[in-house]
N, C-alpha and C. Protein backbone atom coordinates (compact mmCIF):
# COMPACT_ATOMS: atom_id res chain seq x y z
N UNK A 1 -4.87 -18.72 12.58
CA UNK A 1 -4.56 -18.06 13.82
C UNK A 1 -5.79 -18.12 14.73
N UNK A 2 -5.64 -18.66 15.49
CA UNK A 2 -6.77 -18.60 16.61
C UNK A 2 -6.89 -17.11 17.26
N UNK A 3 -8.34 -17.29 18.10
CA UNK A 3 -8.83 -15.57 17.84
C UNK A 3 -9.04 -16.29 19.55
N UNK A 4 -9.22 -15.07 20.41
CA UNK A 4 -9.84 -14.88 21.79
C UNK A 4 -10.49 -13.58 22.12
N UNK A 5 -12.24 -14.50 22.49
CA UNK A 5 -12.74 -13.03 22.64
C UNK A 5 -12.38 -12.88 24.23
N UNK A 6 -12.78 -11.72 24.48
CA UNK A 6 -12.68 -11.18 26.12
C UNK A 6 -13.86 -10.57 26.54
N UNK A 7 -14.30 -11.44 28.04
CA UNK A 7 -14.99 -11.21 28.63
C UNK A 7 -14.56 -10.67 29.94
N UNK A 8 -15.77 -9.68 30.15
CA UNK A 8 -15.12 -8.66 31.48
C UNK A 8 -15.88 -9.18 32.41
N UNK A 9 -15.72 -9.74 33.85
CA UNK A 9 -16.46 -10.24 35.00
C UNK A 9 -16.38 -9.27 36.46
N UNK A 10 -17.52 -9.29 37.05
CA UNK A 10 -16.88 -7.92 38.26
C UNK A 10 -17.57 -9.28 39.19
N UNK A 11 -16.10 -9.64 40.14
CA UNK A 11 -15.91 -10.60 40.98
C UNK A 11 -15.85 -9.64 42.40
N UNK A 12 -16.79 -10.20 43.39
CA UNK A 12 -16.66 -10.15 44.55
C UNK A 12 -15.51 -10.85 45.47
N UNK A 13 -14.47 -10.25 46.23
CA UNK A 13 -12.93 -10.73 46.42
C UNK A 13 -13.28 -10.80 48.03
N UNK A 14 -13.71 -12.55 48.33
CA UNK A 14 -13.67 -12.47 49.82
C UNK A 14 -12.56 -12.48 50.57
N UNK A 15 -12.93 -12.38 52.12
CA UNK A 15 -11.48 -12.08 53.11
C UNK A 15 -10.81 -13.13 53.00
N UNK A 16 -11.28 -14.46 52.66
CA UNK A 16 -10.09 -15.47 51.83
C UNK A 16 -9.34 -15.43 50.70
N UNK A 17 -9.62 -14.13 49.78
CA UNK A 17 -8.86 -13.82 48.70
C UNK A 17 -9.51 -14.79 47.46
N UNK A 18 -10.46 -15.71 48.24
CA UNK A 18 -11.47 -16.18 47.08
C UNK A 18 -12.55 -15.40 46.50
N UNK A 19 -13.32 -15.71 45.39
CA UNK A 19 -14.33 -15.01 44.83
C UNK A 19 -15.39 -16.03 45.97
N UNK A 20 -16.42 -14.77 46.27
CA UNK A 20 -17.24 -14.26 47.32
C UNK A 20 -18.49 -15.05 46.65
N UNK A 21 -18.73 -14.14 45.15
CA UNK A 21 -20.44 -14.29 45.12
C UNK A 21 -20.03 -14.42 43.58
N UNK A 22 -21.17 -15.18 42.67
CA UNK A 22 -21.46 -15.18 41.55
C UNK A 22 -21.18 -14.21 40.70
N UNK A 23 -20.07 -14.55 39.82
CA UNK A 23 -19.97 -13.29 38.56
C UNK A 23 -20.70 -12.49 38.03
N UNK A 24 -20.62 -11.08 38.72
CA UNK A 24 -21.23 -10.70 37.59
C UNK A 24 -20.62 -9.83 36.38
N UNK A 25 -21.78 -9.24 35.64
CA UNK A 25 -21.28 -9.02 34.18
C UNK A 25 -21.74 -7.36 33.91
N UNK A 26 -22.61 -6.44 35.15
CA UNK A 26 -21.91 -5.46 35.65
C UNK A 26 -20.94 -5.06 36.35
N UNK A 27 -20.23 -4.15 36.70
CA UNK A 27 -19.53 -2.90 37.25
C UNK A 27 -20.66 -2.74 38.56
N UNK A 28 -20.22 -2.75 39.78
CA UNK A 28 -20.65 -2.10 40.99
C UNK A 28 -19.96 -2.18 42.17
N UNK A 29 -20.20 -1.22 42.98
CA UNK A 29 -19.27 -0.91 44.17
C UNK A 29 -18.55 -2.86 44.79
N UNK A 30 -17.35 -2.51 45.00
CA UNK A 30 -16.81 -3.55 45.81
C UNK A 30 -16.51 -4.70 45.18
N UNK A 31 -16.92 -4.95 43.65
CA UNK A 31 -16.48 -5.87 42.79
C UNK A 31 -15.45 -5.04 41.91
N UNK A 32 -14.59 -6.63 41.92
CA UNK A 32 -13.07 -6.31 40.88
C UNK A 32 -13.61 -6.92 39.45
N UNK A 33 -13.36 -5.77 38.69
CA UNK A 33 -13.12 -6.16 37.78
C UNK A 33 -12.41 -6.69 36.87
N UNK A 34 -12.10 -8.50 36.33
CA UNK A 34 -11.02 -9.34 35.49
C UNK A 34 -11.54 -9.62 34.13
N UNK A 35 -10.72 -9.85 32.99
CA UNK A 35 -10.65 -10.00 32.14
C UNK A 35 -10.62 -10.98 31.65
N UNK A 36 -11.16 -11.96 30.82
CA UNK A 36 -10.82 -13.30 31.02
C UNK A 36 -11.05 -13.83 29.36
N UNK A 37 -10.21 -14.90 28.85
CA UNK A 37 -10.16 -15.22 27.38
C UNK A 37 -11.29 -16.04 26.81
N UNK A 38 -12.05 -16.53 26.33
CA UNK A 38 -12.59 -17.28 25.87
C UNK A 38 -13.14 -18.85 26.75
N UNK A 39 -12.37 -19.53 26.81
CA UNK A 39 -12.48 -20.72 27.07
C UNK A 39 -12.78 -20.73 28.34
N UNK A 40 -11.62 -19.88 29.44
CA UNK A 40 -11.50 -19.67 30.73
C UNK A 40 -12.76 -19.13 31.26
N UNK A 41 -13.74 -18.54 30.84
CA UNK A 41 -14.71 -16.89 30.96
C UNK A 41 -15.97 -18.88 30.92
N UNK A 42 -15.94 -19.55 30.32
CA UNK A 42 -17.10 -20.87 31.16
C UNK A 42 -16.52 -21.54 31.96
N UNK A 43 -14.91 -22.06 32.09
CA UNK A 43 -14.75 -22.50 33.55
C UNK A 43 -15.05 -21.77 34.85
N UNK A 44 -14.79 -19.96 34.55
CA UNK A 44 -14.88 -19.60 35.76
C UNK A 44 -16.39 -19.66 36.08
N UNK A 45 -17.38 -19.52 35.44
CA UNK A 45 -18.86 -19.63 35.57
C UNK A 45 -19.17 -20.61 35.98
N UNK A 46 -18.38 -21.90 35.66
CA UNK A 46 -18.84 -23.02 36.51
C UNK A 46 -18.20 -23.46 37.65
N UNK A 47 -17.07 -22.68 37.80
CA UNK A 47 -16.18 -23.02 39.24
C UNK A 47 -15.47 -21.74 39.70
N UNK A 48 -16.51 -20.86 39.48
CA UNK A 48 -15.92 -19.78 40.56
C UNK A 48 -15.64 -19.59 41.52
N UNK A 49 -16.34 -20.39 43.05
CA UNK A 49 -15.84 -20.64 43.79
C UNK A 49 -14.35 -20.93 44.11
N UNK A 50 -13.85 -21.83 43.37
CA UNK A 50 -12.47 -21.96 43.42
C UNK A 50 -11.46 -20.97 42.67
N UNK A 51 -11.97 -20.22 42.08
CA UNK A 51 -10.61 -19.29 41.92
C UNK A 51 -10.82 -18.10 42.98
N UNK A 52 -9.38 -17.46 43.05
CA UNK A 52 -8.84 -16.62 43.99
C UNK A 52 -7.62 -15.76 43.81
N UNK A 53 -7.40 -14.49 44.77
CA UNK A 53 -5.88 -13.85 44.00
C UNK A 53 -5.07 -14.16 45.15
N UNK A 54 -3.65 -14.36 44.29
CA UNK A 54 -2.63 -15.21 45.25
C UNK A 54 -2.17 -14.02 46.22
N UNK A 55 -1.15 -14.24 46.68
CA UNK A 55 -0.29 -13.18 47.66
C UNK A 55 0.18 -12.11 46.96
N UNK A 56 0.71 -12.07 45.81
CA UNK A 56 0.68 -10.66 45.12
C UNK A 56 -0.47 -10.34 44.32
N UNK A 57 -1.80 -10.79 44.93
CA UNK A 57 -2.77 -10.07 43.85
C UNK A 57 -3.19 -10.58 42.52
N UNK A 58 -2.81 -11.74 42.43
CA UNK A 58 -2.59 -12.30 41.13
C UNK A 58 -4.22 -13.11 40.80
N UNK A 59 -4.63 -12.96 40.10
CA UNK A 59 -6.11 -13.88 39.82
C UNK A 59 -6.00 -15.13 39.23
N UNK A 60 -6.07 -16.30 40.32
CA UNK A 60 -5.65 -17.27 39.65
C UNK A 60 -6.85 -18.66 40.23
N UNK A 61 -6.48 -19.44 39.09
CA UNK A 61 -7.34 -20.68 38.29
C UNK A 61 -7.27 -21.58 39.63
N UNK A 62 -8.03 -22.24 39.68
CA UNK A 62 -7.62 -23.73 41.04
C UNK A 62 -7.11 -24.36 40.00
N UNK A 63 -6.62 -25.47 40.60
CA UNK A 63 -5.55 -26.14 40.32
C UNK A 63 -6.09 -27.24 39.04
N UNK A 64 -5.99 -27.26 37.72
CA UNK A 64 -6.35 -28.40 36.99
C UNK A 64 -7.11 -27.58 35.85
N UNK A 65 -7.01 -26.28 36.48
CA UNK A 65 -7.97 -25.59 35.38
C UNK A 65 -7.22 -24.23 34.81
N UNK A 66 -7.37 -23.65 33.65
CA UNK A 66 -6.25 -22.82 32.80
C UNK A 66 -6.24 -21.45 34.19
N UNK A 67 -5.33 -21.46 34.09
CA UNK A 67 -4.66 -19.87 34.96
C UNK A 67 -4.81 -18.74 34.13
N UNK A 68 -5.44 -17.64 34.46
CA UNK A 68 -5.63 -16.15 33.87
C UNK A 68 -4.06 -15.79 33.54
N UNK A 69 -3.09 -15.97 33.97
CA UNK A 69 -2.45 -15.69 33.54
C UNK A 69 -1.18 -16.17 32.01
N UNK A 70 -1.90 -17.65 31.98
CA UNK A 70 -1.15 -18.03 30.93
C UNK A 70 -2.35 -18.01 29.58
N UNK A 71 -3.82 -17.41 30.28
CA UNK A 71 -4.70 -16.96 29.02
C UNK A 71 -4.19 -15.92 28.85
N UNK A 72 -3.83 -15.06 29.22
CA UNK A 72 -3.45 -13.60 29.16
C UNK A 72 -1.93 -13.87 28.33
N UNK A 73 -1.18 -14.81 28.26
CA UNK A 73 0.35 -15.21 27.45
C UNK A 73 -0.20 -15.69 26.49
N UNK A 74 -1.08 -16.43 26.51
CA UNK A 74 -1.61 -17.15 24.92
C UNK A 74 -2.45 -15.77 24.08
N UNK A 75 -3.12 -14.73 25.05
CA UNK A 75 -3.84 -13.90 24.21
C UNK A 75 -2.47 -12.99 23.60
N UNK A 76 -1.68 -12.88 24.06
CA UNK A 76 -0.53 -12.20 23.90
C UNK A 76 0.38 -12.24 22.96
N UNK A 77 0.55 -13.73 22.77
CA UNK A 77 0.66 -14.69 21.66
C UNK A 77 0.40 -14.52 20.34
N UNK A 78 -1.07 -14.58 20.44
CA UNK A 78 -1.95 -14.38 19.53
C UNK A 78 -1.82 -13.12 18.77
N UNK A 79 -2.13 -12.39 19.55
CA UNK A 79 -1.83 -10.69 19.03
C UNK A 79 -0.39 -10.58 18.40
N UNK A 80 0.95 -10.82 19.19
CA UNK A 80 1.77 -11.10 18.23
C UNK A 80 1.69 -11.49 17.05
N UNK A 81 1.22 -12.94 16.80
CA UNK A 81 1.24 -13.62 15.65
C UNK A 81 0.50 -12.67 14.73
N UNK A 82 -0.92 -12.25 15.11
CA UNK A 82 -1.84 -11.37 14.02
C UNK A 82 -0.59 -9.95 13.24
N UNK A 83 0.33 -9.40 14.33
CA UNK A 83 0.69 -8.32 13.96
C UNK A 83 1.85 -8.47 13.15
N UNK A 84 2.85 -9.61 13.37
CA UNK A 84 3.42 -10.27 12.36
C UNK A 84 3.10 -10.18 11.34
N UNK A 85 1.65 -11.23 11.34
CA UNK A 85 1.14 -11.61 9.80
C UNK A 85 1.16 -10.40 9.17
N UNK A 86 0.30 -9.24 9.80
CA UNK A 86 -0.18 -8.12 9.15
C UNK A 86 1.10 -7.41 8.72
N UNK A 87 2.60 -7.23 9.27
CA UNK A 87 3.75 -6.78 9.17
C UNK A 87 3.98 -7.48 7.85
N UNK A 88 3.95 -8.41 7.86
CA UNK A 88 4.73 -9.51 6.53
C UNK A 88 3.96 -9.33 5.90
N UNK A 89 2.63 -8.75 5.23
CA UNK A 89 1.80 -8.60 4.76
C UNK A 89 2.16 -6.79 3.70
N UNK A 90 2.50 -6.53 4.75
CA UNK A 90 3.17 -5.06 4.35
C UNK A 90 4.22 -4.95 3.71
N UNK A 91 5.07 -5.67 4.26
CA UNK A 91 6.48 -5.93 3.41
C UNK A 91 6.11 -6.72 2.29
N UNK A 92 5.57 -7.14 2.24
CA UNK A 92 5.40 -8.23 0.91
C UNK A 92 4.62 -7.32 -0.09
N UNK A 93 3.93 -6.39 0.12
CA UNK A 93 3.04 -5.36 -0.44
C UNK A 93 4.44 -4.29 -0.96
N UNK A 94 5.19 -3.92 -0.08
CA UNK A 94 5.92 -3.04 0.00
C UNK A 94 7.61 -3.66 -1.45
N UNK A 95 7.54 -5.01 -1.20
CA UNK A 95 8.75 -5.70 -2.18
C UNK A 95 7.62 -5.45 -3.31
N UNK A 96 6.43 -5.70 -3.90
CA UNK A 96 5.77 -5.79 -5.24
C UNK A 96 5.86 -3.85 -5.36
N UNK A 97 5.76 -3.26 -4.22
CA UNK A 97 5.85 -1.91 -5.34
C UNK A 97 7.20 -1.50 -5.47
N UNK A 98 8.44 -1.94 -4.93
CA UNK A 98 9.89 -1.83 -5.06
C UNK A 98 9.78 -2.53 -6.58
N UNK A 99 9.32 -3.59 -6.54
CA UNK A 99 9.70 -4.36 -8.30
C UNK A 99 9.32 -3.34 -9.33
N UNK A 100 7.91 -2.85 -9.07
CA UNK A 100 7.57 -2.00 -9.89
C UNK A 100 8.52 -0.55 -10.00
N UNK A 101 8.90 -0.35 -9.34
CA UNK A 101 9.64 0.84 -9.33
C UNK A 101 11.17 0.64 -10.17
N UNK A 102 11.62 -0.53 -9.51
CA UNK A 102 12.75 -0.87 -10.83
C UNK A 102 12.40 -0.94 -11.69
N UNK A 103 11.56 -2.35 -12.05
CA UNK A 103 10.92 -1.88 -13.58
C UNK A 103 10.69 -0.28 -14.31
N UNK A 104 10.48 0.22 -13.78
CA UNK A 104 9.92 1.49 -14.24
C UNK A 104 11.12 2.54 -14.28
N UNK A 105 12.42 2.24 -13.63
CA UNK A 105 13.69 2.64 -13.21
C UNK A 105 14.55 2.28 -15.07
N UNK A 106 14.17 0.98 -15.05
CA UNK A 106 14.71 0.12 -16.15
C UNK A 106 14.37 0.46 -17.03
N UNK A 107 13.43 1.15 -17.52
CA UNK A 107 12.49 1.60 -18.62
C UNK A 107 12.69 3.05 -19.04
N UNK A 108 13.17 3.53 -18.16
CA UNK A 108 13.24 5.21 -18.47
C UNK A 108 14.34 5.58 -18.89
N UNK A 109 15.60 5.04 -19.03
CA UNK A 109 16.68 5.22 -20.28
C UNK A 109 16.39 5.20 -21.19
N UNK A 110 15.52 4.07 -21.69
CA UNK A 110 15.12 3.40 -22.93
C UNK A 110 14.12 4.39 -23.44
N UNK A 111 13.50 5.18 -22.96
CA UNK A 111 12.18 5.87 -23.59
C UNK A 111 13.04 7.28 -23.49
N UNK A 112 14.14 7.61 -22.80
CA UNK A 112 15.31 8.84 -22.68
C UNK A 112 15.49 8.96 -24.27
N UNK A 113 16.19 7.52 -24.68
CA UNK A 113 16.56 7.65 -25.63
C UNK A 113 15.73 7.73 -26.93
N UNK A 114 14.40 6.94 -26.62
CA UNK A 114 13.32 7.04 -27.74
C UNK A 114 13.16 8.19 -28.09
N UNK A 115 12.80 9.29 -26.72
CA UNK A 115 12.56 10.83 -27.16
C UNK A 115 13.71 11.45 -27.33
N UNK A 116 15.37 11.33 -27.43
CA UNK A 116 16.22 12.09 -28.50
C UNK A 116 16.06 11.04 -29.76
N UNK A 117 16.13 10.31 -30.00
CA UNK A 117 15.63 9.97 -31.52
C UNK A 117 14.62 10.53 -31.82
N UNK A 118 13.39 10.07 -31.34
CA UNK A 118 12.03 11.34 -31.95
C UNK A 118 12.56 13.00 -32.03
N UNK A 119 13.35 13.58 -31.44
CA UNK A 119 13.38 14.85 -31.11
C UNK A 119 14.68 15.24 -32.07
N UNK A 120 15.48 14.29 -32.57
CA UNK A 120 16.53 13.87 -33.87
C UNK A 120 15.60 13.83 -35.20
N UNK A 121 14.70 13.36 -35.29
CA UNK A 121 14.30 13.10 -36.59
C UNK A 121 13.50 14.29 -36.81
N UNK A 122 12.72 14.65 -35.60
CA UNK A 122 11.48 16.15 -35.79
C UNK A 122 12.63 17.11 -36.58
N UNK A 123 13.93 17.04 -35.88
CA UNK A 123 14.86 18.34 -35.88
C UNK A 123 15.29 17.82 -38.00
N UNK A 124 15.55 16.93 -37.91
CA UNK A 124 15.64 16.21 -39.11
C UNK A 124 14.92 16.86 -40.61
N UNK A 125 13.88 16.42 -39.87
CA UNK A 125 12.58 16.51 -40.56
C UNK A 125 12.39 18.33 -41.15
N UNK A 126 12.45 19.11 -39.93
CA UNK A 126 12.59 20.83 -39.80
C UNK A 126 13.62 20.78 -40.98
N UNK A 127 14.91 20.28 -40.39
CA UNK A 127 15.96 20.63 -41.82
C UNK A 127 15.16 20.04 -43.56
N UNK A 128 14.92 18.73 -43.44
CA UNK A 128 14.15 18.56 -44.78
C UNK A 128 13.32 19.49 -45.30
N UNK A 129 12.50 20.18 -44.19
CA UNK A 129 11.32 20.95 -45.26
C UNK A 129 12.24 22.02 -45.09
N UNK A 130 12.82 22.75 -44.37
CA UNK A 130 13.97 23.86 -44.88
C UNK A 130 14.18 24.04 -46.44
N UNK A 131 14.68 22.44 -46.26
CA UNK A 131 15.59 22.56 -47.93
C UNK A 131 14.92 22.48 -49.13
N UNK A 132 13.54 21.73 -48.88
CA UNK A 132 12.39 21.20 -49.65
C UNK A 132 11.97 22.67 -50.11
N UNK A 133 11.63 23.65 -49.23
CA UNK A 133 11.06 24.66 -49.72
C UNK A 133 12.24 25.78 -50.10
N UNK A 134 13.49 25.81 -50.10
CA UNK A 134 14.56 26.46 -50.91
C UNK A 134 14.50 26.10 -51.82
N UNK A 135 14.76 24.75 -52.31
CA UNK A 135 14.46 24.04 -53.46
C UNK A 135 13.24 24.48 -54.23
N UNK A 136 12.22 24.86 -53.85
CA UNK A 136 11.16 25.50 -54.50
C UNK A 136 10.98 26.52 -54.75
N UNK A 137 11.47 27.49 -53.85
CA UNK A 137 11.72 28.53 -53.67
C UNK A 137 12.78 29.05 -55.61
N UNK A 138 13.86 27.82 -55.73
CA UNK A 138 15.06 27.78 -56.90
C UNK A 138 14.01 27.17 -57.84
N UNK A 139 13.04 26.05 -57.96
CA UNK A 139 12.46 25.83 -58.71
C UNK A 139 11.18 26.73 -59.55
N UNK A 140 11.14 27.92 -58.51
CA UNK A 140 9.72 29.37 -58.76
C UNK A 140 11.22 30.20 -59.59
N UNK A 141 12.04 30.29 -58.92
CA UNK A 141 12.57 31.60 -59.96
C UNK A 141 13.05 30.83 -61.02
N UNK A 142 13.56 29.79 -61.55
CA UNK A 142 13.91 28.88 -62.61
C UNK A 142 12.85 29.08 -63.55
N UNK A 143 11.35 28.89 -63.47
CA UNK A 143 10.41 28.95 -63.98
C UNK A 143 10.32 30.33 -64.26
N UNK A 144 9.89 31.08 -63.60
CA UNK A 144 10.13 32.57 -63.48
C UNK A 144 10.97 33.26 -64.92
N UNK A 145 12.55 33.34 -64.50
CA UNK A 145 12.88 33.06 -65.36
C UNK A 145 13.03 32.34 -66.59
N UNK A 146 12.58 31.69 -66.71
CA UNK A 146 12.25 30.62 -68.02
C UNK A 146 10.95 31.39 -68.67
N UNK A 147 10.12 31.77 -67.83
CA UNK A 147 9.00 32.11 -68.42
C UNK A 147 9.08 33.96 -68.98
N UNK A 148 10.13 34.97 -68.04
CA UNK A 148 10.76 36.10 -68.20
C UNK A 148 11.43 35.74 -70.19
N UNK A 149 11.99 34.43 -70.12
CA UNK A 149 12.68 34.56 -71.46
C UNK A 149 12.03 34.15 -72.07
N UNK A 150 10.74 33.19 -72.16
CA UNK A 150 10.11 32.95 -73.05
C UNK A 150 9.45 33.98 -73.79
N UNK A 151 8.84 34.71 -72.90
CA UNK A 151 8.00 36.47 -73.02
C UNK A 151 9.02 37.16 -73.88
N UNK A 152 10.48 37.37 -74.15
CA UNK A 152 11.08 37.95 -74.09
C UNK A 152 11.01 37.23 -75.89
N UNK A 153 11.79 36.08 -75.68
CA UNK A 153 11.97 35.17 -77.24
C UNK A 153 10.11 35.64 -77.86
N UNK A 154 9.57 35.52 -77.43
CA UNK A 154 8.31 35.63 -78.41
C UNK A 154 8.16 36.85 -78.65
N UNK A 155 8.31 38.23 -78.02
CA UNK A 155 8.59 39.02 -78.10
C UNK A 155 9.51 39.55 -79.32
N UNK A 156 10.07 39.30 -78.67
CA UNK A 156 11.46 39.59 -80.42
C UNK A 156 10.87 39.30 -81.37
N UNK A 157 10.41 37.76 -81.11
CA UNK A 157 9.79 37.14 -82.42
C UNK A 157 9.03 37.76 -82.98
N UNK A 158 8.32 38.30 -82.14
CA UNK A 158 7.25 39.43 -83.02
C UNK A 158 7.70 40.42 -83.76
N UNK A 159 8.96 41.21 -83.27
CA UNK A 159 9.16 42.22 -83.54
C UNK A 159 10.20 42.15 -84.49
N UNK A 160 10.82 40.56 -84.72
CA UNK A 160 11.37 40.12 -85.57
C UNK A 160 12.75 40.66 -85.57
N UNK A 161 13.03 40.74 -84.28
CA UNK A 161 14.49 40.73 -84.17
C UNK A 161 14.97 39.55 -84.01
């Protein structure tokens, strides 16, 4: 993309509607101040004399040399094109975080379901040691008892009943 810098000129506007006196590159009483693109901003330095503003005011090129006003369509141009780019630049930024977001859309059933299976087996798991420790709970009084009758059989035995 081509770039245009801008230079500001304060032109003296004689009663011919031509430039008067040598550009200058202050601001002071009675000079107009124009804007001018790149390329145009050394023709007018070398042929200022010949430019002038038309019947509506218009600041324009002699004849053979670029017109302020179609620098001013090409700078115009330009700026378009940059703000484009920078637009398509955004959207294209803007489609990679849409992908990511499906992706990530796509993924969250799947991990929905990972955590009721994990949250199935924990619950699972709660019931196993439930039963694990009833079971022990039947395996202490089994013993218990076993050991109540052993006391009991040796007992007798002693006493020889």
């Amino acid at each position: 993309m081509e770039t245009y810098t801008r230079y500001t000129y304060y032109l003296k506007k004689g009663d011919d509607n031509f430039v008067a006196e040598q550009p200058a590159t202050e601001a002071a009483d009675g000079l107009v101040a124009v804007t001018l693109y790149g390329y145009e901003a050394g023709y007018l330095l070398e042929n200022w004399k010949k430019y002038y503003w038309d019947a509506s005011g218009d600041f324009r090129a002699p004849e053979g040399l670029p017109s302020h006003s179609e620098a001013v369509l090409r700078m115009k141009v330009a700026d378009q094109a940059g703000t484009i780019k920078d637009q398509q630049d955004t959207i294209d930024q803007q489609d990679k975080t849409i992908e990511g977001l499906q992706t990530t859309a796509a993924v969250v059933p799947q991990l929905q379901q990972m955590l009721i299976q994990a949250s199935q087996a924990q619950a699972q798991s709660a019931s196993d040691q439930t039963q694990m420790k009833q079971m022990l709970v039947q395996i202490s009084q089994v013993m218990a008892q076993n050991q109540a009758s052993q006391v009991t059989s040796t007992t007798d035995a002693k006493e020889g009943k």
